[in-house]
PDB file of N, CA and C in Angstrom:
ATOM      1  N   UNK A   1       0.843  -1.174   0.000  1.00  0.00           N
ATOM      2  CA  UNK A   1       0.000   0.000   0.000  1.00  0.00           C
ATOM      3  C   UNK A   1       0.892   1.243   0.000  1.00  0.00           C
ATOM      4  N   UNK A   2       0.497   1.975  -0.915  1.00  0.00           N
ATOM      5  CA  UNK A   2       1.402   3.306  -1.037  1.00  0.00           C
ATOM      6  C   UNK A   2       1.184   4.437   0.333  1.00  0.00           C
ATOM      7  N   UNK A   3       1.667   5.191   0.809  1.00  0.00           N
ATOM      8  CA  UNK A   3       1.723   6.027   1.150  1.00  0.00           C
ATOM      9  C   UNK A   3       1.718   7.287   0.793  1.00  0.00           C
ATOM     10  N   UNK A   4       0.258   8.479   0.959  1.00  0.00           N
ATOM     11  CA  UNK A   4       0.186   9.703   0.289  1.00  0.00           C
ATOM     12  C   UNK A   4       1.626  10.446   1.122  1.00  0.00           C
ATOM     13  N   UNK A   5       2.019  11.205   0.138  1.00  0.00           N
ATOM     14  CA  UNK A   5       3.133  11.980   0.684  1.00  0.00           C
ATOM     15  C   UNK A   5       2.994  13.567   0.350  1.00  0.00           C
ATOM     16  N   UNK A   6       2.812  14.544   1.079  1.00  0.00           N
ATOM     17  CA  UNK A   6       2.310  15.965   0.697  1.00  0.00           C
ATOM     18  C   UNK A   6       3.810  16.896   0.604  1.00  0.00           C
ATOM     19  N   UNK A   7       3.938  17.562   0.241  1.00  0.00           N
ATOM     20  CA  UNK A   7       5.089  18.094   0.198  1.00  0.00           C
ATOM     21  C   UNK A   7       4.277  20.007   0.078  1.00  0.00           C
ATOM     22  N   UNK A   8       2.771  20.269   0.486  1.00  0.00           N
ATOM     23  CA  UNK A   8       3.141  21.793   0.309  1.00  0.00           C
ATOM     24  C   UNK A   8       1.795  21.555   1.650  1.00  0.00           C
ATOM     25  N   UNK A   9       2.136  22.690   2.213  1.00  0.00           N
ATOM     26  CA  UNK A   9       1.561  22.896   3.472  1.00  0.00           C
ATOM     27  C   UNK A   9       0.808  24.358   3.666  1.00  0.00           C
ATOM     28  N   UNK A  10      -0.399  24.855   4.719  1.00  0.00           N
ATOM     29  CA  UNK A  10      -1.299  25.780   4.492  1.00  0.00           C
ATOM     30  C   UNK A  10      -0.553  27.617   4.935  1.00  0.00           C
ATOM     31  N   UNK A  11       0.567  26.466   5.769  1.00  0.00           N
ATOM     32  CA  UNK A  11       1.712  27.772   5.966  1.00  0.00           C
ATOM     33  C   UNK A  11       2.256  28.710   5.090  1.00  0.00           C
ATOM     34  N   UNK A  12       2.589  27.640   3.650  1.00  0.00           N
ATOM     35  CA  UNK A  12       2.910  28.320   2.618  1.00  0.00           C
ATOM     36  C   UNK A  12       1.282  29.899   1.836  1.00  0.00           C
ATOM     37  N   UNK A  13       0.511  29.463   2.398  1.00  0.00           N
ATOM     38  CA  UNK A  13      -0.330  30.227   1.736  1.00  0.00           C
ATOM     39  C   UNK A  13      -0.711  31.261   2.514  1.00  0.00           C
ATOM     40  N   UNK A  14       0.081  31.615   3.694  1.00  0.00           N
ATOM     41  CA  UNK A  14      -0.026  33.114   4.620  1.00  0.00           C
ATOM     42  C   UNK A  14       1.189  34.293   4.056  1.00  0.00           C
ATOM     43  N   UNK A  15       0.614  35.299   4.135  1.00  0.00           N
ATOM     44  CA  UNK A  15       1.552  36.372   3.849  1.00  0.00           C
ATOM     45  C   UNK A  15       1.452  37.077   4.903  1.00  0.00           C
ATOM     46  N   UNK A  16       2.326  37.617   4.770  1.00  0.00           N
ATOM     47  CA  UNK A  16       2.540  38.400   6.717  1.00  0.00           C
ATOM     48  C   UNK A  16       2.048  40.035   5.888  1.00  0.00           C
ATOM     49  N   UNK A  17       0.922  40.938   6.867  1.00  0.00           N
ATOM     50  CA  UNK A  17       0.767  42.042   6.389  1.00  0.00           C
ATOM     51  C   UNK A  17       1.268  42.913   6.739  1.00  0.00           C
ATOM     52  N   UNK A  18       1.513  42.333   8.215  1.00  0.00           N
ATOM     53  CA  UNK A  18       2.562  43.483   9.165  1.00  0.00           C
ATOM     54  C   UNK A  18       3.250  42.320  10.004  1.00  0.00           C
ATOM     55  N   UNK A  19       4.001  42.943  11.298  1.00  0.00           N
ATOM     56  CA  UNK A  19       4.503  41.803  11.977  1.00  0.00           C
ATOM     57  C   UNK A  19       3.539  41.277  12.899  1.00  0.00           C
ATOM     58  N   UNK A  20       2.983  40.284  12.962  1.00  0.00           N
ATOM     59  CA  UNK A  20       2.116  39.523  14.102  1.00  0.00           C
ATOM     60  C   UNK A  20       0.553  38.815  13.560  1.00  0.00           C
ATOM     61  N   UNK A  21       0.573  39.145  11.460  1.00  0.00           N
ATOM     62  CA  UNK A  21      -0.523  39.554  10.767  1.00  0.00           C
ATOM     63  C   UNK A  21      -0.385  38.968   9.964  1.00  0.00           C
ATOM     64  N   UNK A  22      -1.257  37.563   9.772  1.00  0.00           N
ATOM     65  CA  UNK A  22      -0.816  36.732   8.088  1.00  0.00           C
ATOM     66  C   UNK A  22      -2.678  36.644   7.676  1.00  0.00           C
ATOM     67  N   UNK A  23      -2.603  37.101   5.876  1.00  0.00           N
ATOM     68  CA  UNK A  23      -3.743  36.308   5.720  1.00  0.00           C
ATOM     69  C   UNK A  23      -3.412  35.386   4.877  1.00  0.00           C
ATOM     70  N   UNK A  24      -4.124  34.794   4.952  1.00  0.00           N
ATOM     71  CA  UNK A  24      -4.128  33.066   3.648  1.00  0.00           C
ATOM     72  C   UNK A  24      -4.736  33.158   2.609  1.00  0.00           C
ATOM     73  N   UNK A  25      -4.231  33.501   1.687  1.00  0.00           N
ATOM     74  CA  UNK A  25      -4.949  33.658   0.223  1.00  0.00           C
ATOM     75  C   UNK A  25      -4.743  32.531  -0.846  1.00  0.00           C
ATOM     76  N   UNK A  26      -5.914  32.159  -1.513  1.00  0.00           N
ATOM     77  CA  UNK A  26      -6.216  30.973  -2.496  1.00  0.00           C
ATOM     78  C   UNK A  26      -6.094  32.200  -3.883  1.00  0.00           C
ATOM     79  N   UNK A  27      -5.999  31.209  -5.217  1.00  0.00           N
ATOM     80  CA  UNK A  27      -6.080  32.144  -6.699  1.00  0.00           C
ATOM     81  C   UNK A  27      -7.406  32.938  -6.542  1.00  0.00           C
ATOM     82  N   UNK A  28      -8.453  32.608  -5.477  1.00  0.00           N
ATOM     83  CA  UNK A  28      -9.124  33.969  -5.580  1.00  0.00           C
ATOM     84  C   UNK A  28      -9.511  35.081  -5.157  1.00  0.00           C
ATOM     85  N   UNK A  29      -8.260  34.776  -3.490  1.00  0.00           N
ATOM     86  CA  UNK A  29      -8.540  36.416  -2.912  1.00  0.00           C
ATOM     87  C   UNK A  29      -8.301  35.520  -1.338  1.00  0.00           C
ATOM     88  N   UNK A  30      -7.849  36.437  -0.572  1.00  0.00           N
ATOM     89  CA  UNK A  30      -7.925  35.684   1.274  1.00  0.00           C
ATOM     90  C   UNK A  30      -9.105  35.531   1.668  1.00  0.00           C
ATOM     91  N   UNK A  31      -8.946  34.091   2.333  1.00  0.00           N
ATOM     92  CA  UNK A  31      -9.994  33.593   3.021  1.00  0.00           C
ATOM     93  C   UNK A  31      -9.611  33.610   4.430  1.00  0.00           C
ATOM     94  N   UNK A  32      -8.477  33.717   5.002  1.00  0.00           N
ATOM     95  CA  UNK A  32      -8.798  33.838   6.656  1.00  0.00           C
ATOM     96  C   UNK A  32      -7.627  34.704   6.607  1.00  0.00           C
ATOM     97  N   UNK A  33      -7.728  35.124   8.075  1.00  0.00           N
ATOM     98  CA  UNK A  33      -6.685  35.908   9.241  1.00  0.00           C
ATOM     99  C   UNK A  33      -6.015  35.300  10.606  1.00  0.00           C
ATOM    100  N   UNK A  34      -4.966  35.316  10.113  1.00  0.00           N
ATOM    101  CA  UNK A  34      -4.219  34.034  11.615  1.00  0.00           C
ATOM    102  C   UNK A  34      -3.177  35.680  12.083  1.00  0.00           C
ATOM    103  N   UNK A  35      -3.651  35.688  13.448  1.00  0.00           N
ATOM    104  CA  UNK A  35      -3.349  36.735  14.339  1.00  0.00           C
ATOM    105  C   UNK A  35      -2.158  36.399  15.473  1.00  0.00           C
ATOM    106  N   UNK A  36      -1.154  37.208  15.636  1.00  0.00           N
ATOM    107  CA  UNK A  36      -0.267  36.560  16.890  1.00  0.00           C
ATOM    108  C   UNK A  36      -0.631  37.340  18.160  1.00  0.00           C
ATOM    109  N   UNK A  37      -1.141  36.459  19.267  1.00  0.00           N
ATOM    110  CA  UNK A  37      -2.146  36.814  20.675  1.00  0.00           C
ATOM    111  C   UNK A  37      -1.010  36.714  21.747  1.00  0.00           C
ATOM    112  N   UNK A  38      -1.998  37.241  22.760  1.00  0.00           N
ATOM    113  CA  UNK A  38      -1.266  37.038  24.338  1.00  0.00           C
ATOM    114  C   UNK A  38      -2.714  36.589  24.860  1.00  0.00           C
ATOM    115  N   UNK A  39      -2.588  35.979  25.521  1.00  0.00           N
ATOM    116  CA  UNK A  39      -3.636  35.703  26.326  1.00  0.00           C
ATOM    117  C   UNK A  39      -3.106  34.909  27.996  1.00  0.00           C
ATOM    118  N   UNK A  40      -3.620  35.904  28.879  1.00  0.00           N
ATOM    119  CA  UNK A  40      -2.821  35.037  30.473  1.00  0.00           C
ATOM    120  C   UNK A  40      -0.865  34.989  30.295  1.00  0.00           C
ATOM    121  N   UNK A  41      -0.853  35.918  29.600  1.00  0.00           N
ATOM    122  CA  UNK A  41       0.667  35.493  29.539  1.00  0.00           C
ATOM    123  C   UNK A  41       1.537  34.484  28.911  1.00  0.00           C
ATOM    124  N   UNK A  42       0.864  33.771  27.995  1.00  0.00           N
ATOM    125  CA  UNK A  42       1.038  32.795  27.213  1.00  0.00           C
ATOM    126  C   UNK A  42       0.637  33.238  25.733  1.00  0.00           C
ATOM    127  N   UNK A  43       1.532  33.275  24.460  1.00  0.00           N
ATOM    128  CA  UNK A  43       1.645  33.848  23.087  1.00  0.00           C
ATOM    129  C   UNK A  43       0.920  32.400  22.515  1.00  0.00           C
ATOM    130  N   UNK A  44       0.344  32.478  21.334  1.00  0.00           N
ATOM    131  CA  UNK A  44      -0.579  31.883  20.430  1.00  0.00           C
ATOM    132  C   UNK A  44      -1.298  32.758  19.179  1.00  0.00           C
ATOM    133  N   UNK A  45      -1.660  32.127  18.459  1.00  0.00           N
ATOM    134  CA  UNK A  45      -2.191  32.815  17.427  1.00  0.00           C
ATOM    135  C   UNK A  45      -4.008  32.340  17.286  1.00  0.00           C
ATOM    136  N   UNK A  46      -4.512  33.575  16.889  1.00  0.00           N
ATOM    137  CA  UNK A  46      -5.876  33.327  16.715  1.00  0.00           C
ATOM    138  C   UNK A  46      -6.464  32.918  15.330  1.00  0.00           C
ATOM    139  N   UNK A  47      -6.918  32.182  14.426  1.00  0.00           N
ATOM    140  CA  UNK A  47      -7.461  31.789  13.465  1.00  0.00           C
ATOM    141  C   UNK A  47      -9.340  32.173  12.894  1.00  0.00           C
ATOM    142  N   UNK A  48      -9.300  33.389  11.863  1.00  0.00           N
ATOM    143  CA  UNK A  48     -10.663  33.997  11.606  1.00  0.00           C
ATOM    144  C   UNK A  48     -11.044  33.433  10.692  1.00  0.00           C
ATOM    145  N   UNK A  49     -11.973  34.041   9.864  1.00  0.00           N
ATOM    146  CA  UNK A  49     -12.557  33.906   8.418  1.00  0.00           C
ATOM    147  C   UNK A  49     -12.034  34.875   8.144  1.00  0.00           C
ATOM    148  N   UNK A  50     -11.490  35.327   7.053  1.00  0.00           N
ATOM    149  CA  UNK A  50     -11.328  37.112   6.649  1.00  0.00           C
ATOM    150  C   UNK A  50     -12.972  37.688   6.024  1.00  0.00           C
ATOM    151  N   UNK A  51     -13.729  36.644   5.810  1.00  0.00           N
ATOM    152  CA  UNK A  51     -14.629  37.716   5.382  1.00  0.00           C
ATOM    153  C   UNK A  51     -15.600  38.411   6.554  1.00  0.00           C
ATOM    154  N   UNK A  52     -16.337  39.562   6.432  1.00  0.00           N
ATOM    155  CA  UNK A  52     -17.130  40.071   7.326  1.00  0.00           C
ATOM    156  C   UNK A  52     -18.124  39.455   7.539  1.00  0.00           C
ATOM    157  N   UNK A  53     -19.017  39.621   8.845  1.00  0.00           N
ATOM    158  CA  UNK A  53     -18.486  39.367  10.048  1.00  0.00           C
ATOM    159  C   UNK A  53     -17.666  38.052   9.883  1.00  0.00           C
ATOM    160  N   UNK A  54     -16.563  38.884  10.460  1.00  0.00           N
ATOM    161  CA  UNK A  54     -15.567  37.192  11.025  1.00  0.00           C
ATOM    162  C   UNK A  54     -16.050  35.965  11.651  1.00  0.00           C
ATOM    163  N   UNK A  55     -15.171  34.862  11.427  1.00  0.00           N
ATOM    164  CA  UNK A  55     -16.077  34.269  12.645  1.00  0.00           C
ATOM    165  C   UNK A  55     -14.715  33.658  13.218  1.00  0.00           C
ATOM    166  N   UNK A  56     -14.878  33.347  14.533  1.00  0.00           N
ATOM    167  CA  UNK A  56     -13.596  32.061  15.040  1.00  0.00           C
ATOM    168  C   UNK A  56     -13.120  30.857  14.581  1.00  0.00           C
ATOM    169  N   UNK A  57     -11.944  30.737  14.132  1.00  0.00           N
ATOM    170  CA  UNK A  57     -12.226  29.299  13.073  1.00  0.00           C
ATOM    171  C   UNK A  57     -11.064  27.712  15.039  1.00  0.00           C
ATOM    172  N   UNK A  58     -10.648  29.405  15.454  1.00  0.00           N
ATOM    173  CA  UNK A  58      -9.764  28.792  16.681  1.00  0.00           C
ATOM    174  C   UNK A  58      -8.596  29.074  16.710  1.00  0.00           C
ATOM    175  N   UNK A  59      -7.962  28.915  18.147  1.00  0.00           N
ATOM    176  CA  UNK A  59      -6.710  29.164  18.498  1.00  0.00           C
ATOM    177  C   UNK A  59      -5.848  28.462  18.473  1.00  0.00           C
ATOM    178  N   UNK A  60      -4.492  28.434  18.499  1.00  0.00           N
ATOM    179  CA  UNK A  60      -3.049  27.488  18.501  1.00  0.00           C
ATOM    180  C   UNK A  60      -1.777  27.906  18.794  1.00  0.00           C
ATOM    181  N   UNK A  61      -1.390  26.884  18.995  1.00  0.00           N
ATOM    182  CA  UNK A  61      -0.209  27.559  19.979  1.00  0.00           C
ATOM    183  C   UNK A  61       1.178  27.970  18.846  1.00  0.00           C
ATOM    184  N   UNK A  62       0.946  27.632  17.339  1.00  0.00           N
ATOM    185  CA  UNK A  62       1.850  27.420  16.643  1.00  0.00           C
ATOM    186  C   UNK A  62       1.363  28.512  15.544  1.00  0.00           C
ATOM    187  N   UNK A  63       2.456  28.950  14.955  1.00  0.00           N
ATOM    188  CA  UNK A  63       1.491  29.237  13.237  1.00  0.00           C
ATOM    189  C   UNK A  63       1.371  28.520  12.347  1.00  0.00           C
ATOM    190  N   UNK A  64       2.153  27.399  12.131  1.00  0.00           N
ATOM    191  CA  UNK A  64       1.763  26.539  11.463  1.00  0.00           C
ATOM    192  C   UNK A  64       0.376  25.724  11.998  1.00  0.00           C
ATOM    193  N   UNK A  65       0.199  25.375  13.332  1.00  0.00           N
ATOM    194  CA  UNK A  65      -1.357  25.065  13.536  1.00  0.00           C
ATOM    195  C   UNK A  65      -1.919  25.320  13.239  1.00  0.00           C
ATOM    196  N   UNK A  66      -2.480  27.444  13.171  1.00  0.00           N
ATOM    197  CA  UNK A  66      -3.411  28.312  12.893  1.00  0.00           C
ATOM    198  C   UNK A  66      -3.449  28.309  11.381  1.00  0.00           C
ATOM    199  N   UNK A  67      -2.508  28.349  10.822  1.00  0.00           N
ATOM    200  CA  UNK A  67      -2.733  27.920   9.302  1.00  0.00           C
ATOM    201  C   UNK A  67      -3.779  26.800   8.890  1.00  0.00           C
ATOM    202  N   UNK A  68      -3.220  25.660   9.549  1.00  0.00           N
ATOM    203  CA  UNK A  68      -3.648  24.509   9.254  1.00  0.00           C
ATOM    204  C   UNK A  68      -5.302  24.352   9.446  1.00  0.00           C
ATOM    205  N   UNK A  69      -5.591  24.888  11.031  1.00  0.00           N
ATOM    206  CA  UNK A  69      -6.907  25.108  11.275  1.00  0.00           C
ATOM    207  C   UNK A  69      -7.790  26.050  10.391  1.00  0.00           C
ATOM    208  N   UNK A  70      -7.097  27.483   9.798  1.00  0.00           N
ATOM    209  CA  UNK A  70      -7.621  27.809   9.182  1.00  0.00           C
ATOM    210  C   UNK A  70      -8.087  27.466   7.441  1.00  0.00           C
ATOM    211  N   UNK A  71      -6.998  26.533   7.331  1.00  0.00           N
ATOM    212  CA  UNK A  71      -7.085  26.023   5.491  1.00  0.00           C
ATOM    213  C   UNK A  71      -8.577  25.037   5.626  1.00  0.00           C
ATOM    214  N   UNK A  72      -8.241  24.066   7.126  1.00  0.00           N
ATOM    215  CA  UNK A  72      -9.361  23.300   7.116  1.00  0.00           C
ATOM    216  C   UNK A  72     -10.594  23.824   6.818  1.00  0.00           C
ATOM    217  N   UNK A  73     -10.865  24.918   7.905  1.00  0.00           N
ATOM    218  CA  UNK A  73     -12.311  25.593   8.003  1.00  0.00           C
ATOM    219  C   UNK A  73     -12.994  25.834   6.393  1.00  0.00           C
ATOM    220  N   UNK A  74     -11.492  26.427   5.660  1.00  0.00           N
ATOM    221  CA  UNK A  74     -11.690  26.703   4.559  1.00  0.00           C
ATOM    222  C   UNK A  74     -12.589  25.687   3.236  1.00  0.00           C
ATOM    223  N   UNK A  75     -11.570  24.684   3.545  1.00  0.00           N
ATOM    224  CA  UNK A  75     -12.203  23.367   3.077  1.00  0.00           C
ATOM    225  C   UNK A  75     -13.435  23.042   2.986  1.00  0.00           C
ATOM    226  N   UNK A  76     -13.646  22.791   4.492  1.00  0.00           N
ATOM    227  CA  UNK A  76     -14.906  22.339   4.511  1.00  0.00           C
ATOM    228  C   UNK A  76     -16.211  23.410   4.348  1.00  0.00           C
ATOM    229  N   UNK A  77     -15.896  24.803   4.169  1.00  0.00           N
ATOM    230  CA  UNK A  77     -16.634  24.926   2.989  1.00  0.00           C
ATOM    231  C   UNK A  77     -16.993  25.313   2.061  1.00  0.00           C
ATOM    232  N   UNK A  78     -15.957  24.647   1.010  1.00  0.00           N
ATOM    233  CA  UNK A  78     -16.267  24.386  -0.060  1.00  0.00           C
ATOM    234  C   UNK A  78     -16.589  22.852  -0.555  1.00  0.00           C
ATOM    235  N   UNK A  79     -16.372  21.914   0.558  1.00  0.00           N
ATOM    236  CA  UNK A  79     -16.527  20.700   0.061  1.00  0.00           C
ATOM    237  C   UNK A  79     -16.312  19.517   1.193  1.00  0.00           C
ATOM    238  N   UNK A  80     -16.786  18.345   0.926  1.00  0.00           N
ATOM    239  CA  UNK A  80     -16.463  17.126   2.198  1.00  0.00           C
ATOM    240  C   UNK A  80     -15.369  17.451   2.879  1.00  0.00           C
ATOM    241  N   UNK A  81     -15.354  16.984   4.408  1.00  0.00           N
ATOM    242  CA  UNK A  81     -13.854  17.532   5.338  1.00  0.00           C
ATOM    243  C   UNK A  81     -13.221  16.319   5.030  1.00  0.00           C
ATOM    244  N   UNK A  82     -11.802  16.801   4.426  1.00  0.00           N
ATOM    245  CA  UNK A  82     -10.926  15.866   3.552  1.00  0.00           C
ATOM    246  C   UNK A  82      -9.998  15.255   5.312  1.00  0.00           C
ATOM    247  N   UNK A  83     -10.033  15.216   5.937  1.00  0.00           N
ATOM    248  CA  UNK A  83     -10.001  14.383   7.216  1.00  0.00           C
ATOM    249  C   UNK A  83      -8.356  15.199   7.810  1.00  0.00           C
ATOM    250  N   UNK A  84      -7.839  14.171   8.811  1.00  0.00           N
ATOM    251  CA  UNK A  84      -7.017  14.946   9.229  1.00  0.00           C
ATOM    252  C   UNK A  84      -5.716  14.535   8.725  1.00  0.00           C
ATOM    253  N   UNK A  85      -5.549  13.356   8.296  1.00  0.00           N
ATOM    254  CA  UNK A  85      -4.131  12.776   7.148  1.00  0.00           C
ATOM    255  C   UNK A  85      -3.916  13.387   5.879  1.00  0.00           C
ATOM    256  N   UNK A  86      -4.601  14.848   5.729  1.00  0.00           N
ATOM    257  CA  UNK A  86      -4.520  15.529   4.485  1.00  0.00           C
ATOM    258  C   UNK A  86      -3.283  16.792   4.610  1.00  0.00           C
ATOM    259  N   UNK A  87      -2.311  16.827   5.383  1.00  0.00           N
ATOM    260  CA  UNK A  87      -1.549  17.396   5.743  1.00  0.00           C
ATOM    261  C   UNK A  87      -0.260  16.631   6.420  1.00  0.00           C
ATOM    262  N   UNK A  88       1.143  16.811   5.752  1.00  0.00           N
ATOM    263  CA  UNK A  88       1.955  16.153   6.834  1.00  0.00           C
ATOM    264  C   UNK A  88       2.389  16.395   8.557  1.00  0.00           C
ATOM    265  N   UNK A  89       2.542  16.028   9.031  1.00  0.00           N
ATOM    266  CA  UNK A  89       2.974  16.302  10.256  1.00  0.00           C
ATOM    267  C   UNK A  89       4.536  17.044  10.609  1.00  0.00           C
ATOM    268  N   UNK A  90       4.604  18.455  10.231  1.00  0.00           N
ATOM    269  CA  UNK A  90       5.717  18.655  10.707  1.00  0.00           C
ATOM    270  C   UNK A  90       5.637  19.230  11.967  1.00  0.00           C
ATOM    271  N   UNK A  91       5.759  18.980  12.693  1.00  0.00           N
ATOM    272  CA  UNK A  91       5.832  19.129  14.377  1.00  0.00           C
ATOM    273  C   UNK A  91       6.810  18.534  14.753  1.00  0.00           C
ATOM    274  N   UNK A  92       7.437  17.543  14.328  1.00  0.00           N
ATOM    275  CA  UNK A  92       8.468  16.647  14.847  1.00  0.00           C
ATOM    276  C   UNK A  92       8.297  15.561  16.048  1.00  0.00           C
ATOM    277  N   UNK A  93       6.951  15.546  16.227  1.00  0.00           N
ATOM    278  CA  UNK A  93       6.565  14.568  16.874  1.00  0.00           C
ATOM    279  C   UNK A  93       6.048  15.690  18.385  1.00  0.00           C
ATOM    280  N   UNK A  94       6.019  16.655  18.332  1.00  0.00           N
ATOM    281  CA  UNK A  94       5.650  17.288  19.427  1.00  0.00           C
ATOM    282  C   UNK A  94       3.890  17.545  19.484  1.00  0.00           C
ATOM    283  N   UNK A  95       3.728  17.175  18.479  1.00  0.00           N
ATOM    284  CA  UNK A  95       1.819  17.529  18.263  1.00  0.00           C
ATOM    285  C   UNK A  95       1.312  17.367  20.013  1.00  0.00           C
ATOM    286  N   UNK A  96       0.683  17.628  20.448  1.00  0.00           N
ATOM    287  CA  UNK A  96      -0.393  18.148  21.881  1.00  0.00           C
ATOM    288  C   UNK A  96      -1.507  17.494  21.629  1.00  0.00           C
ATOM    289  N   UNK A  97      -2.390  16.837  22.516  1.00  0.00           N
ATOM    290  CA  UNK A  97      -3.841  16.328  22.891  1.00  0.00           C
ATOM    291  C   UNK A  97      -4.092  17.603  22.515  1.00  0.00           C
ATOM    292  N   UNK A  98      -5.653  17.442  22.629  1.00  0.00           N
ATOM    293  CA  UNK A  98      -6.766  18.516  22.260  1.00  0.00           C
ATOM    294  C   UNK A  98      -7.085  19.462  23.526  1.00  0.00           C
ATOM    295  N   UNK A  99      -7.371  20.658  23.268  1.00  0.00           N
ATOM    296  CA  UNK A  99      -7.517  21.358  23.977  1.00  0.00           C
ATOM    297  C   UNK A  99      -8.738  22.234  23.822  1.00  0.00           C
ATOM    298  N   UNK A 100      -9.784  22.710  24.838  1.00  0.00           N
ATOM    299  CA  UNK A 100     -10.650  23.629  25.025  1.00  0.00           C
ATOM    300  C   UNK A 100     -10.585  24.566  23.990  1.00  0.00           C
ATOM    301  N   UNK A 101     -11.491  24.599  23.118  1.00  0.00           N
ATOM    302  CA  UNK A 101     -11.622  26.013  22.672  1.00  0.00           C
ATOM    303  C   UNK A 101     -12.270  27.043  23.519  1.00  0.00           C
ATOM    304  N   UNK A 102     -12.131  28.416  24.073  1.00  0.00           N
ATOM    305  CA  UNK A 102     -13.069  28.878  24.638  1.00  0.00           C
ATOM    306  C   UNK A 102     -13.906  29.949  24.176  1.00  0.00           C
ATOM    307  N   UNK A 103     -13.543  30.094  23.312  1.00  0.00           N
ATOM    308  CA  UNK A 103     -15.109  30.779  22.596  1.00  0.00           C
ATOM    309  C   UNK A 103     -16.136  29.785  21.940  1.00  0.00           C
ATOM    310  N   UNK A 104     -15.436  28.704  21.116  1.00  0.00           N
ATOM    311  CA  UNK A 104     -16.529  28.116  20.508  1.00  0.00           C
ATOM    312  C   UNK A 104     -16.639  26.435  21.725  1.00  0.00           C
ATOM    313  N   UNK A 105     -16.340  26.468  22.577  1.00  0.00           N
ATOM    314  CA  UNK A 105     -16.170  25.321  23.395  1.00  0.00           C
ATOM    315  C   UNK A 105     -16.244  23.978  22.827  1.00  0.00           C
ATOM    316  N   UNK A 106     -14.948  23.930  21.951  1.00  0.00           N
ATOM    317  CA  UNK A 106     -15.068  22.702  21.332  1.00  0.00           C
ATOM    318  C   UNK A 106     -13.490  22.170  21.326  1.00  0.00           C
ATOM    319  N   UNK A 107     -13.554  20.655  21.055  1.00  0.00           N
ATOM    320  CA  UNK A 107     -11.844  20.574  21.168  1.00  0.00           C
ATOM    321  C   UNK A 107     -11.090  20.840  20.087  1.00  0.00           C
ATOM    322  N   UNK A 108      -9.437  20.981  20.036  1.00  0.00           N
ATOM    323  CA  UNK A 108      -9.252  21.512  18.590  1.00  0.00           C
ATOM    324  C   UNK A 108      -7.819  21.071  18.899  1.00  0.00           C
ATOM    325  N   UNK A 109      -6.920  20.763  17.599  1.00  0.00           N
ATOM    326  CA  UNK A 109      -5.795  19.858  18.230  1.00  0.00           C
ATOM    327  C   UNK A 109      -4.507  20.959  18.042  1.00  0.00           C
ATOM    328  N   UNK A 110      -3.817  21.259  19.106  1.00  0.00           N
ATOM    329  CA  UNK A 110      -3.218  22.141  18.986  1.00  0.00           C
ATOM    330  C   UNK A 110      -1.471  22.214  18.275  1.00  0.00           C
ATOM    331  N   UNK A 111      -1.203  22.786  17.261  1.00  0.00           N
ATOM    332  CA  UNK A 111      -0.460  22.500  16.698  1.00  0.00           C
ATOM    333  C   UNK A 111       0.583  23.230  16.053  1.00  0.00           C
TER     334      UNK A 111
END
């Protein structure tokens, strides 16, 4: 059995607008806003929709997470949620259990 192997990641599709400020743009314009936060004294990034009203897509402790969370959101909708083996794992093996979202109180894997 082959193994899918990905070689481009949702990181690649943020542009930084200022320092702390990436949006993620597809060939037809940005679809989200991944923000760099403080919250309690602990740095993370926040993950939006870019279009108005925003909505929370969730938080992470990484930017490559907030990317990732945000390409998903993206995904799904425009189409079936292509699952979570649709991305490689570069974390290096440090990936985190799930954690509280607290605005949308749901779990979300932090990354």
């Amino acid at each position: 059995m082959s193994q899918r192997v990905n070689h481009w990641h949702p990181l690649l599709a943020a542009v930084e607008q200022e320092p702390g400020l990436w949006h993620l743009a597809s060939q037809t314009g940005p679809y989200a806003v991944v923000r760099l936060v403080e919250i309690g004294g602990e740095r993370g990034y926040r993950a939006t929709t870019f279009s108005e009203p925003r909505h929370l897509i969730g938080y992470r402790r990484t930017l490559r997470g907030a990317c990732e969370a945000a390409h998903r959101d993206w995904l799904r909708r425009h189409g079936p949620d292509p699952g979570t083996e649709q991305y490689p794992d570069l974390s290096g093996g440090s990936r985190r259990p799930p954690i509280e979202s607290p605005a949308a109180g749901t779990a979300s894997t932090v990354g």
